[in-house]
Protein backbone atom coordinates (compact mmCIF):
# COMPACT_ATOMS: atom_id res chain seq x y z
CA UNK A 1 37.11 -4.28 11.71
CA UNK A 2 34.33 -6.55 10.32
CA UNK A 3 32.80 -6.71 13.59
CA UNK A 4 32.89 -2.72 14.14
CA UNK A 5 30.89 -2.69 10.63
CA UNK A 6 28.74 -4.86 11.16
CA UNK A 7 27.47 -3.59 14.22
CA UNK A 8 27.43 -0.52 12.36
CA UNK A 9 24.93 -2.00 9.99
CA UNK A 10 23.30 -4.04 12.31
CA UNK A 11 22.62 0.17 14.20
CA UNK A 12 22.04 1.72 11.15
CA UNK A 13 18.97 -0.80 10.41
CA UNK A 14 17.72 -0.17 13.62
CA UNK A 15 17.85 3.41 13.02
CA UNK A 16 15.91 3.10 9.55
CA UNK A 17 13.05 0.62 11.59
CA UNK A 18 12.47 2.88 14.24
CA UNK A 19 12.00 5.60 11.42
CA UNK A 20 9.64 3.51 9.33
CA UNK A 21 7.42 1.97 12.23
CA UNK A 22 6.81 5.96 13.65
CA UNK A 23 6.10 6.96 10.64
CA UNK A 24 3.80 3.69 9.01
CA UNK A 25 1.55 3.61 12.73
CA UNK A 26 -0.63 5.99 11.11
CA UNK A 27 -1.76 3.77 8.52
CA UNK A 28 -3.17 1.50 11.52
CA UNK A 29 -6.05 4.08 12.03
CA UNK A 30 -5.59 4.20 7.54
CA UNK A 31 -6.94 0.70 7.57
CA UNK A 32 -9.88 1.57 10.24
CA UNK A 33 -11.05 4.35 8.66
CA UNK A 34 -10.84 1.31 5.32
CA UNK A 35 -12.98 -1.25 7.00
CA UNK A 36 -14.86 1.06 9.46
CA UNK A 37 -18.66 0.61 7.77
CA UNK A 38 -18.71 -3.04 7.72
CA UNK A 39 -18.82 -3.12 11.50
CA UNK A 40 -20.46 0.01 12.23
CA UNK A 41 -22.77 0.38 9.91
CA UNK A 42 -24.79 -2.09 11.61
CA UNK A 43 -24.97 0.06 14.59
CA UNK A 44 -25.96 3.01 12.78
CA UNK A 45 -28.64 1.04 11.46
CA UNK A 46 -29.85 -0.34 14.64
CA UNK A 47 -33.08 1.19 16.59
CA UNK A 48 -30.43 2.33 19.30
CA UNK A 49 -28.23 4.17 16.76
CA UNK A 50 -26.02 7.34 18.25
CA UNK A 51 -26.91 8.90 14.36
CA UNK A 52 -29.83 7.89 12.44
CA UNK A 53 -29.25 7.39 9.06
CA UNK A 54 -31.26 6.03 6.17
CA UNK A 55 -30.56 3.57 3.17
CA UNK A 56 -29.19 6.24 0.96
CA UNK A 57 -26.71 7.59 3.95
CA UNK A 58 -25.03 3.80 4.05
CA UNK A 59 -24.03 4.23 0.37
CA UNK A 60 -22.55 7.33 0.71
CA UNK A 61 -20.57 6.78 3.98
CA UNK A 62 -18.74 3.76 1.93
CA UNK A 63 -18.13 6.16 -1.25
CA UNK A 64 -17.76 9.39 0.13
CA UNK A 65 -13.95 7.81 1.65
CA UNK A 66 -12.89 7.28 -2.09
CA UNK A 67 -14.13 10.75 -2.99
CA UNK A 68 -11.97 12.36 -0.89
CA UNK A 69 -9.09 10.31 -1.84
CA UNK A 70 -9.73 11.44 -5.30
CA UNK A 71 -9.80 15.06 -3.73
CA UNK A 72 -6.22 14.71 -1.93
CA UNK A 73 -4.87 14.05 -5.47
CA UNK A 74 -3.80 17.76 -6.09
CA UNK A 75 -3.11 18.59 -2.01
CA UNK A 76 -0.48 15.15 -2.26
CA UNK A 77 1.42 16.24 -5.28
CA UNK A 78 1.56 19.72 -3.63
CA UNK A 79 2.60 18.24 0.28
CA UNK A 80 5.24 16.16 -0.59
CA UNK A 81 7.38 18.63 -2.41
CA UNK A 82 6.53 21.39 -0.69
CA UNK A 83 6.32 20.42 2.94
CA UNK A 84 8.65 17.35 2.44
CA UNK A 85 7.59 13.74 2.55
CA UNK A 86 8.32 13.71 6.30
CA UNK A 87 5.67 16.60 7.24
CA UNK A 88 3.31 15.23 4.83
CA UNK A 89 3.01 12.23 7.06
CA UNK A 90 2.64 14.55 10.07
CA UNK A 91 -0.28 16.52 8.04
CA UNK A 92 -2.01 13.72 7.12
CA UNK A 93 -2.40 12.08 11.09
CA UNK A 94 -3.65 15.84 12.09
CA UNK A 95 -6.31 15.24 9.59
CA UNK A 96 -7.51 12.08 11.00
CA UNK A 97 -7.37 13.05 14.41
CA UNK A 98 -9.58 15.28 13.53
CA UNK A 99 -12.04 12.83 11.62
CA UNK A 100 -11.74 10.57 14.50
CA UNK A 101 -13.00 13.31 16.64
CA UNK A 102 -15.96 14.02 14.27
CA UNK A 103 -16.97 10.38 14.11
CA UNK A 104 -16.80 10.28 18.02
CA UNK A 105 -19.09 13.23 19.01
CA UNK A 106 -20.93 14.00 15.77
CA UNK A 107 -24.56 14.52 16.40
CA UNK A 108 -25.87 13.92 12.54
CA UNK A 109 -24.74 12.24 9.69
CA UNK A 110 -23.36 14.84 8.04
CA UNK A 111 -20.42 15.14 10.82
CA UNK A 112 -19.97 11.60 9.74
CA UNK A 113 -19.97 12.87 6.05
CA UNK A 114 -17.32 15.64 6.49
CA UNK A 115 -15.26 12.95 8.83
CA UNK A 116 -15.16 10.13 5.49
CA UNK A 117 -13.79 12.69 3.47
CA UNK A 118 -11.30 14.01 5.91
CA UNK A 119 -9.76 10.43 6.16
CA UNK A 120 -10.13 9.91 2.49
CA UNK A 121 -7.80 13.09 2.07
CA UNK A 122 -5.55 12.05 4.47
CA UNK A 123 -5.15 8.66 3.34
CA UNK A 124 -4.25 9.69 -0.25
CA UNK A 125 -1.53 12.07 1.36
CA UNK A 126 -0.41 9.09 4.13
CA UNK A 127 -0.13 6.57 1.34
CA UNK A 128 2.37 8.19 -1.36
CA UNK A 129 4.37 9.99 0.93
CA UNK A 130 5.24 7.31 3.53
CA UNK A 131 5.78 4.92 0.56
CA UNK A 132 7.93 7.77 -0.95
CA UNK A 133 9.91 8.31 2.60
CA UNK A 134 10.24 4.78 3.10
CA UNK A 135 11.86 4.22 -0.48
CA UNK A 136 14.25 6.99 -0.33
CA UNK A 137 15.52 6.20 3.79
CA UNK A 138 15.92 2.62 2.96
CA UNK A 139 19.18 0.82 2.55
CA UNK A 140 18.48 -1.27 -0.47
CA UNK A 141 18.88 -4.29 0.72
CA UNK A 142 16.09 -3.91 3.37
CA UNK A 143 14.35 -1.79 1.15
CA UNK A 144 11.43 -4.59 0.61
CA UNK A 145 10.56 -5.53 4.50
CA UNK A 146 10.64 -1.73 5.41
CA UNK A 147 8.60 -0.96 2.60
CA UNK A 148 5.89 -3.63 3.66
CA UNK A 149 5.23 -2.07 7.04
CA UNK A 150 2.92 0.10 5.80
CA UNK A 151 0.85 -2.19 4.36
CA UNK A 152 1.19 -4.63 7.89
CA UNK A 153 0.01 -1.78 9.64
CA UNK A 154 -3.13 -0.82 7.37
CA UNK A 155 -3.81 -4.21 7.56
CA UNK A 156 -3.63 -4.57 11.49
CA UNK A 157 -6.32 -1.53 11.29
CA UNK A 158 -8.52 -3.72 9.27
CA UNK A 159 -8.17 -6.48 12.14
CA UNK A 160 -8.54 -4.15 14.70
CA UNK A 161 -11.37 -2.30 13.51
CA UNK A 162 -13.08 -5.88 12.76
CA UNK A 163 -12.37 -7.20 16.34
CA UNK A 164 -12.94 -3.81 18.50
CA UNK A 165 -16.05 -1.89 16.33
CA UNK A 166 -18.76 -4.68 16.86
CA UNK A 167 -18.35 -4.72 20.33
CA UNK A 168 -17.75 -0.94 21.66
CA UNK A 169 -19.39 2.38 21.19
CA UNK A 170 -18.61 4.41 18.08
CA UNK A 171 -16.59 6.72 20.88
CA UNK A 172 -14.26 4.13 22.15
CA UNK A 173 -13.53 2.86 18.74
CA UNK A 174 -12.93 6.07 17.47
CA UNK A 175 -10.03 6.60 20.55
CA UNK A 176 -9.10 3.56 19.72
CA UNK A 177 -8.28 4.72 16.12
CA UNK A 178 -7.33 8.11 17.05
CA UNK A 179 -4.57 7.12 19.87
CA UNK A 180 -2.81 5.36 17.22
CA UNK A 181 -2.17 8.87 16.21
CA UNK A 182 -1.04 10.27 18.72
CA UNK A 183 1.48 8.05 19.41
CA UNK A 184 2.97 8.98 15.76
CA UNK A 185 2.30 12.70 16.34
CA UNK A 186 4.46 12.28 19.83
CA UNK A 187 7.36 10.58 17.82
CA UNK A 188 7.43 10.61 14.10
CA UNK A 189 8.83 14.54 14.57
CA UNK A 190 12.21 13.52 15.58
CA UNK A 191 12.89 11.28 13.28
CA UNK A 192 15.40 12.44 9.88
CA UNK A 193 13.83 13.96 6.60
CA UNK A 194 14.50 11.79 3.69
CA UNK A 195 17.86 12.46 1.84
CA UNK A 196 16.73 12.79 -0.88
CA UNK A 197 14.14 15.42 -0.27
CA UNK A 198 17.28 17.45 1.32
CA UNK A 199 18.95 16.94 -1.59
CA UNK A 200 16.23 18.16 -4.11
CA UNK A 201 15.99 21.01 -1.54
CA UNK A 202 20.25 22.19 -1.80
CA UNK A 203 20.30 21.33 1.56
CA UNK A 204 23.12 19.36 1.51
CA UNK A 205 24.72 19.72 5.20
CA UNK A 206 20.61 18.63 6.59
CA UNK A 207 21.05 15.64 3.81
CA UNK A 208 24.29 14.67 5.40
CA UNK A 209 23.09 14.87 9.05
CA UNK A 210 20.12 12.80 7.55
CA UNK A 211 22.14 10.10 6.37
CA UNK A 212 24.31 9.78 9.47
CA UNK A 213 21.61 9.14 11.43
CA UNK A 214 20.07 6.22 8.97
CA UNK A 215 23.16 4.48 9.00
CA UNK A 216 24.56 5.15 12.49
CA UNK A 217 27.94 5.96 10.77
CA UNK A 218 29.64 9.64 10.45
CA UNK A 219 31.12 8.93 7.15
CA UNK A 220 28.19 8.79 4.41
CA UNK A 221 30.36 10.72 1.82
CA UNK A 222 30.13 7.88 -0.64
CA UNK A 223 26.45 7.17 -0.13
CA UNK A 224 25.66 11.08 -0.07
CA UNK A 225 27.46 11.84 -3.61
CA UNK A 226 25.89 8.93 -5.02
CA UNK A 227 22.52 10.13 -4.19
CA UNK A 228 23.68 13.30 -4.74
CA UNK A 229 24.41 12.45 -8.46
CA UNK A 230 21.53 10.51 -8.70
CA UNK A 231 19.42 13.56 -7.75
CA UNK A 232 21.28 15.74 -9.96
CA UNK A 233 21.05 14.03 -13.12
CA UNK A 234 17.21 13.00 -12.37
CA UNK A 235 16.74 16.92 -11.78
CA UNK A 236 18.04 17.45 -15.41
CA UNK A 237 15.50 14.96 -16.78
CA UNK A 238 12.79 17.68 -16.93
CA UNK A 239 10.09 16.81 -14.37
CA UNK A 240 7.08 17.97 -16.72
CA UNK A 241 3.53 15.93 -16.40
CA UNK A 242 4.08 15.14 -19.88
CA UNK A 243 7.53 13.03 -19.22
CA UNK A 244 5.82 10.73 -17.60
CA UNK A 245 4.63 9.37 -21.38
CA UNK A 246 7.80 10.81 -23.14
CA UNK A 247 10.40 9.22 -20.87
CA UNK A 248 11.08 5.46 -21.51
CA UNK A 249 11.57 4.50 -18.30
CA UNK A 250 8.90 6.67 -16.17
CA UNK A 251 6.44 4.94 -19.18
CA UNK A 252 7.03 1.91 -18.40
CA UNK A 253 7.24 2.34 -14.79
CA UNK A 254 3.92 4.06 -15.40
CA UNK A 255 2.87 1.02 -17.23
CA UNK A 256 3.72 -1.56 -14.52
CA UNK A 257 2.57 0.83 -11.69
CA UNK A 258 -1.16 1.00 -14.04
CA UNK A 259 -1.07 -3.07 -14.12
CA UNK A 260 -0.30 -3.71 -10.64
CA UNK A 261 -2.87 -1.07 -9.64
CA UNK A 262 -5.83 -2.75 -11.63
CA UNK A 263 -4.71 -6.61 -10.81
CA UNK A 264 -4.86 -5.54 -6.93
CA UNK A 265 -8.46 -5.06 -7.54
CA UNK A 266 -9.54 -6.79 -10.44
CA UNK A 267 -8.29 -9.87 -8.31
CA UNK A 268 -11.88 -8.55 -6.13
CA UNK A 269 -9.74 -7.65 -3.05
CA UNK A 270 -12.04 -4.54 -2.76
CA UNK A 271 -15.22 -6.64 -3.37
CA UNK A 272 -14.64 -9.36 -1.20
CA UNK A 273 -13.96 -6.76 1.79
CA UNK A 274 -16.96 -4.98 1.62
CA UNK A 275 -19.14 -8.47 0.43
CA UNK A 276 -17.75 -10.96 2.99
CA UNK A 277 -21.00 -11.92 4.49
CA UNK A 278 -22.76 -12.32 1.48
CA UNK A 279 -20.31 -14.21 -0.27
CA UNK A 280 -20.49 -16.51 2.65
CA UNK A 281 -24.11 -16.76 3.31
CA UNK A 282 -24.20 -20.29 2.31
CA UNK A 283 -21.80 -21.05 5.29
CA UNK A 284 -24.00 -19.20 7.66
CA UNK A 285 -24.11 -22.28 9.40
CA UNK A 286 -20.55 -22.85 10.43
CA UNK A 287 -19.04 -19.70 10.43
CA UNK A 288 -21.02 -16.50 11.69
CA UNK A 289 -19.97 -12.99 9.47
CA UNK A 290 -18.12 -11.35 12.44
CA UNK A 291 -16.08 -14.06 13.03
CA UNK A 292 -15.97 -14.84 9.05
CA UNK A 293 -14.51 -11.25 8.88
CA UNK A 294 -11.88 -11.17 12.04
CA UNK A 295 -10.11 -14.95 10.64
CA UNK A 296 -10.08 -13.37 6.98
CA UNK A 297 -8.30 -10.22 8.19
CA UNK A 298 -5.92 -12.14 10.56
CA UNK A 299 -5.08 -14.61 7.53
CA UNK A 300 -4.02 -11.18 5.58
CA UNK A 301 -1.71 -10.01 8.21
CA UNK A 302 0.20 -13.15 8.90
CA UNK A 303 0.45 -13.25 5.37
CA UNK A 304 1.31 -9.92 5.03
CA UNK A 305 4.22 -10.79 7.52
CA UNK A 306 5.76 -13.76 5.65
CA UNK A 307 5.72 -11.47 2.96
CA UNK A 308 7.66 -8.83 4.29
CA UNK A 309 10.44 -11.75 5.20
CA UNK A 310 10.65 -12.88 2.07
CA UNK A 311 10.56 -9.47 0.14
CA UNK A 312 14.60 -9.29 -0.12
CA UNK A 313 15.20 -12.78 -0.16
CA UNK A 314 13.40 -14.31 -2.88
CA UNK A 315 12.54 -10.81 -4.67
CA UNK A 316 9.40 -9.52 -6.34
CA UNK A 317 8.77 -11.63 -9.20
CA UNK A 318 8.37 -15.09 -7.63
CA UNK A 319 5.76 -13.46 -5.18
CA UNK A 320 3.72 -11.81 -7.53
CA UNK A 321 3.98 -14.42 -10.07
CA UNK A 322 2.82 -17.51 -7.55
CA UNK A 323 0.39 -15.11 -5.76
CA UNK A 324 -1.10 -14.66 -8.69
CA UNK A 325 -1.61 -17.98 -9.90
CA UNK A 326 -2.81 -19.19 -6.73
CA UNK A 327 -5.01 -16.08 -6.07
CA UNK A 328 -6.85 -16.94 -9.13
CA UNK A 329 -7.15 -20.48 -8.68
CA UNK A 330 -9.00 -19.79 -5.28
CA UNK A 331 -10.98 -17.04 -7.26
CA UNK A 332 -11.96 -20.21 -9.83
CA UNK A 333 -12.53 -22.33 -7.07
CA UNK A 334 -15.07 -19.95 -5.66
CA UNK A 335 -16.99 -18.93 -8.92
CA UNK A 336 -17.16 -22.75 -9.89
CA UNK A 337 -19.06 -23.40 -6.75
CA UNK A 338 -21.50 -20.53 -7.43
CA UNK A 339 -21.58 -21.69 -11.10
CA UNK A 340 -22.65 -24.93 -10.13
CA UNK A 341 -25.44 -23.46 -7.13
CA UNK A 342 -26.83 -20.86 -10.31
CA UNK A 343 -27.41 -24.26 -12.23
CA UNK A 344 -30.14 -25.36 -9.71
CA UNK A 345 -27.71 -28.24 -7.95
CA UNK A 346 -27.92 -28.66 -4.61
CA UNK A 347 -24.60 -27.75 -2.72
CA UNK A 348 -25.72 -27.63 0.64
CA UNK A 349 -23.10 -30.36 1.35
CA UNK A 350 -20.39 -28.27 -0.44
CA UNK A 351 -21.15 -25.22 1.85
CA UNK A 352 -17.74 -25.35 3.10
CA UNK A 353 -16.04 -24.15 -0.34
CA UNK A 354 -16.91 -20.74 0.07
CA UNK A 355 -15.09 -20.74 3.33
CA UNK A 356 -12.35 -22.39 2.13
CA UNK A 357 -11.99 -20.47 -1.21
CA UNK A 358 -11.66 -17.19 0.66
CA UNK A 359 -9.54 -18.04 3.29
CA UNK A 360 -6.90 -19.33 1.14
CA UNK A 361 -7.68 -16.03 -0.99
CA UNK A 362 -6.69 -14.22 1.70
CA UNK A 363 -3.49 -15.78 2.06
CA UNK A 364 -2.26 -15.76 -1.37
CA UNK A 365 -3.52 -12.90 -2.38
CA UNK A 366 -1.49 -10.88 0.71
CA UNK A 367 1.73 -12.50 0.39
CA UNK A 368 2.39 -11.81 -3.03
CA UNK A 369 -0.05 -9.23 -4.76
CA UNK A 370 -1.21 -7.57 -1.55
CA UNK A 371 2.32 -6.60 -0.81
CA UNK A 372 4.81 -5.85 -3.58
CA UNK A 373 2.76 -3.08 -5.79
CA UNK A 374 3.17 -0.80 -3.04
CA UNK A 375 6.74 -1.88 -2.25
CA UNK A 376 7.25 -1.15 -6.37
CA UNK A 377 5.65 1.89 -6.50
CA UNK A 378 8.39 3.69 -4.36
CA UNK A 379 11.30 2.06 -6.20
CA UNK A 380 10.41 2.46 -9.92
CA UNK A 381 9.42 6.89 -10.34
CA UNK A 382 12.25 8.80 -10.69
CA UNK A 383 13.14 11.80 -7.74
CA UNK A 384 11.66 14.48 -10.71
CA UNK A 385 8.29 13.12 -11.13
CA UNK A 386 8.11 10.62 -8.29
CA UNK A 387 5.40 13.10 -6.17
CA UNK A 388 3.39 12.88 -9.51
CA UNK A 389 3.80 9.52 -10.50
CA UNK A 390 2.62 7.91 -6.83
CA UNK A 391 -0.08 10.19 -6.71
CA UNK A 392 -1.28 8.95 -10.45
CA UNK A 393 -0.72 5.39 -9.19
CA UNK A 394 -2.92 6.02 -5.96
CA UNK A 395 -5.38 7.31 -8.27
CA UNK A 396 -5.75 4.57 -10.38
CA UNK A 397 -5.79 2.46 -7.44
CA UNK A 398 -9.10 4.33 -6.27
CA UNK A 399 -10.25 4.00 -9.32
CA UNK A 400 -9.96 0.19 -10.27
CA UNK A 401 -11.28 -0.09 -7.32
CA UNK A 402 -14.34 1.87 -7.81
CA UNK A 403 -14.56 -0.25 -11.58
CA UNK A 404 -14.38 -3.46 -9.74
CA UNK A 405 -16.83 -3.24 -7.24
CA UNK A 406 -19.32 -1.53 -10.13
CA UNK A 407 -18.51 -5.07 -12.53
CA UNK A 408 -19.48 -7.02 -9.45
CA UNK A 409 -22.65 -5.63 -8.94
CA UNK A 410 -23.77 -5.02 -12.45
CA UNK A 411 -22.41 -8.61 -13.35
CA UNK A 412 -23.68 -10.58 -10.54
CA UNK A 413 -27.02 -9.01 -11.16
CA UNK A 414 -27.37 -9.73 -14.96
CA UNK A 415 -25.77 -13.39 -14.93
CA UNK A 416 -25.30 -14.32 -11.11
CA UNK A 417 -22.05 -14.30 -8.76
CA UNK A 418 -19.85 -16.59 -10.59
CA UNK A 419 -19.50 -14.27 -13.58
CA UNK A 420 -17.54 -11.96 -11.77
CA UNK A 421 -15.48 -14.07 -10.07
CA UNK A 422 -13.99 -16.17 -13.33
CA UNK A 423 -13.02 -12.96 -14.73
CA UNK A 424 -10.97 -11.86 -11.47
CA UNK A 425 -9.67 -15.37 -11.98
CA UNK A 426 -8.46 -14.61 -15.51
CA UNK A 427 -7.38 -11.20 -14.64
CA UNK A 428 -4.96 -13.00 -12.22
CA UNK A 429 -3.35 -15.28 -14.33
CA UNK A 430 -3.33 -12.72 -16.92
CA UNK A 431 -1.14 -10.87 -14.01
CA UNK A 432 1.10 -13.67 -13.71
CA UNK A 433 2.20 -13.52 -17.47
CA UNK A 434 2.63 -9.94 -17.34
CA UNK A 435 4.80 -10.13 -13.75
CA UNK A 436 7.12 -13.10 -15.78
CA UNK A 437 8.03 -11.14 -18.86
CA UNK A 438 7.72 -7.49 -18.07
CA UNK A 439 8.29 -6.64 -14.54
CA UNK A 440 11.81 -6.10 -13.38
CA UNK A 441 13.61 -7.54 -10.06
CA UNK A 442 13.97 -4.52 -7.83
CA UNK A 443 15.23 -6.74 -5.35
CA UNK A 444 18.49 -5.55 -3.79
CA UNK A 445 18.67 -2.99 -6.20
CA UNK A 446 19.62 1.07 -5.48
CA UNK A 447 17.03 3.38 -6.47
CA UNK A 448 19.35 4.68 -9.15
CA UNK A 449 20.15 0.89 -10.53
CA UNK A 450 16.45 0.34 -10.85
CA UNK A 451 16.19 3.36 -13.46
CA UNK A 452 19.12 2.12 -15.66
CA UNK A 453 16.83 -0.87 -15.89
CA UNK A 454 13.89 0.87 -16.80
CA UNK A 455 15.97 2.56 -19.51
CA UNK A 456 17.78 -0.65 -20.49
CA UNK A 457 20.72 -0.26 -19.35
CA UNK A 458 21.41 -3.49 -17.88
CA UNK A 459 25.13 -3.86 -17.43
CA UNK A 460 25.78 -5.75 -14.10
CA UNK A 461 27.97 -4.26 -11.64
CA UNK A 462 30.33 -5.72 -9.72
CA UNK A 463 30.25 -4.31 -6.41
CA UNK A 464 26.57 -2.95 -5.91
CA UNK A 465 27.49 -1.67 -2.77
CA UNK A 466 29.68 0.99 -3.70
CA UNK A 467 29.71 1.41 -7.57
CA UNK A 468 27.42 3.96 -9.60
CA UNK A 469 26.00 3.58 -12.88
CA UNK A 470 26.05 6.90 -14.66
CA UNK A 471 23.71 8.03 -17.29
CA UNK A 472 24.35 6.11 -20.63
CA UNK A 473 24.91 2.84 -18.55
CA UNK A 474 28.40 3.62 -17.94
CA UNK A 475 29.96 1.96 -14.24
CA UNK A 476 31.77 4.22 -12.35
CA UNK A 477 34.25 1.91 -10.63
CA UNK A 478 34.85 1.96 -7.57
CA UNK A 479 39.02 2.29 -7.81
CA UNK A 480 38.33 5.46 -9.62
CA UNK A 481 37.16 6.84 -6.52
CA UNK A 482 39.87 5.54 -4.14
């Protein structure tokens, strides 16, 4: 009997992986669209450009992919409970097929304009609902490596973009992007709705069929009334705007969600993308940019991948926390070097740091504070304002983004580089405090457990896998039910 259920597990995790990888590949051609100027706009730029574009043009074609993820805000919080998280995938790859196509036979910049802002859109949509899908398919325990794979796959689109842009035509890079795509669009539409959607929908009997499929078993009666009741009694906490500030727990989920959202890029994960070569223009000599930029993005992904392992086995805190500490100890490594080169000393025998400071950034920044926001942000909403509260979170993402990469600028150019960089340092270590005494462990938690926390209800059960704690903190146990 143990063996029959645990090959039943052992199928119903398959089941959930082959769901999550169909519907994560589109955040491969996500993370081209990301990193898709630093190669190519160096083509553009060149006297045998496809499009000719001026100074002004470059500026836009970065920005113009965070304007439109500002415009998907509204079309997000509308596609995922409308169409379903599931569809909203499907809506978003249609989108970037067709800004792939635009970026592959546009004639003028402005096809290359309308393309940005396509993918922007799309990326906004992509990135809360798969998140959102992934969170509410997952069994909890594998919750945190299933979560991940978006992010792995984003960042195998940096690495492929990197390693495939320089060297191709803006056509064959853009199939490259776009087959991606395709292969989603051929399988992701067989694969289950999320439960909980169903379930929000009254379609109970579809919610049921869902679950049987995610867990390779017929009988998910116990699973299905426990998400059932979850649904319910997060339905009856009213699902206004406004809750997310009244509500305890979506507060300070809304808190943490804020935090994590501005320590991702006040740690200068944005900056350091889009400033690589400069930042390593002292090493010119040893390392060129293109090959600067193709070792920094594979250092993320193998990070990225230990990360996913270690998601529900050593749990969130003890990533974030010690990928924050050591993110900002390569960040002060980094701005004491430039400290020391804006006093007038000569480094040239120290040109190495730079290298060094940034490829260990890379690693701990991915492995701990690359990877567990977006894990978080799918665990810690409630079902009645989750479509809200990821799409705020995404928002704020886009927009400590855009606030970082203006501090950089404005800093380095009033007081030099290393200004910038000890105060991504602090923010780090800052991050680190906060992660130790305010973040909860999600790990191996339900989605339902993880809101008693929020609300402070923190009686431990004693058999997670099948007991329910009820509004109030209450257990339901599990001989009641037998």
């Amino acid at each position: 009997m143990r063996n029959l259920d645990s090959s039943n597990m052992l199928h119903g995790r398959f089941a959930q992986f082959i769901a999550v990888f169909t519907g994560t590949i589109s955040a491969v051609s996500d993370g081209m669209q990301y990193g898709w100027t630093a190669p190519v706009i160096p083509i553009l730029e060149s006297p045998n450009s496809p499009v000719a574009i001026t100074e002004s043009d470059v500026v836009w074609l970065e920005n113009i992919y965070m304007l439109g993820g500002f415009a998907g805000l509204p079309i997000t919080i509308f596609s995922v409970d409308k169409f379903g998280r599931k569809y909203s995938i499907l809506i978003a790859a249609v989108q970037n097929v067709v800004a792939w196509f635009l970026i592959a036979f546009g004639t003028s910049v402005e096809y290359l304009y309308v393309a940005r802002f396509l993918s922007g859109i799309a990326g906004d949509v992509a990135f809360v609902s798969a998140p959102m899908y992934i969170g509410e398919i997952a069994d909890q325990h594998i919750r945190g490596i299933l979560g991940s794979c978006i992010y792995l796959m984003m960042l195998f689109g940096i690495l492929v973009v990197y390693s495939v842009a320089p060297f191709v035509s803006i056509p064959v890079s853009s199939a490259v992007g776009c087959s991606f795509l395709l292969i989603q669009l051929m399988s992701f539409p067989f694969m289950p709705e999320s439960p909980y959607y169903l379930l929000l929908k009254n379609k109970k009997e579809q919610a049921r069929r869902s679950l049987q499929r995610l867990r390779a078993v017929m009988d998910v009666e116990k699973e299905l009334e426990e998400i059932s009741t979850a649904v319910e009694r997060q339905q009856n906490e009213r699902g206004r705007p406004i809750d997310l500030l009244l509500v305890k727990s979506n507060r300070k989920a809304l808190l943490i969600m804020s935090v994590l959202n501005c320590a991702q890029h006040f740690s200068s994960i944005s900056v350091i993308l889009m400033n690589i070569h400069s930042i390593l223009e002292d090493a010119a000599s040893m390392i060129s940019p293109n090959t600067a930029a193709i070792i920094f993005s594979a250092l993320m992904l193998i990070a990225s991948f230990v990360s996913a392992g270690l998601l529900d086995k050593a749990g969130r805190k003890i990533l974030l926390t010690s990928s924050s500490i050591l993110t900002g100890l390569s960040l002060l490594l980094l701005a004491s070097y430039f400290a020391v080169k804006n006093n007038g000393t000569d480094v040239t025998s120290y040109n190495w740091v730079p290298v060094v400071s940034v490829m260990l950034y890379a690693v701990s920044f991915k492995y701990g504070l690359g990877m567990v926001p977006i894990v978080m942000t799918a665990e810690l909403f409630p079902t009645s304002v989750k479509a809200l509260g990821m799409t705020i979170s995404d928002a704020m993402y886009v927009i400590f983004a855009v606030v970082s990469i203006y501090l950089y600028q404005h800093l380095k150019g009033l007081y030099g580089m290393h200004v910038p960089f000890f105060l991504f340092a602090s923010s780090c270590f800052i991050t680190a405090v906060f992660t130790m005494f305010v973040i909860p462990e999600t790990k191996g938690k339900t989605l339902e457990e993880i809101q008693q926390i929020l609300k402070g209800n923190t009686t431990e059960k004693k058999t997670p896998s099948v007991e329910h704690i009820e509004e109030g903190g209450n257990e339901k146990n599990e001989d009641t039910r037998l």
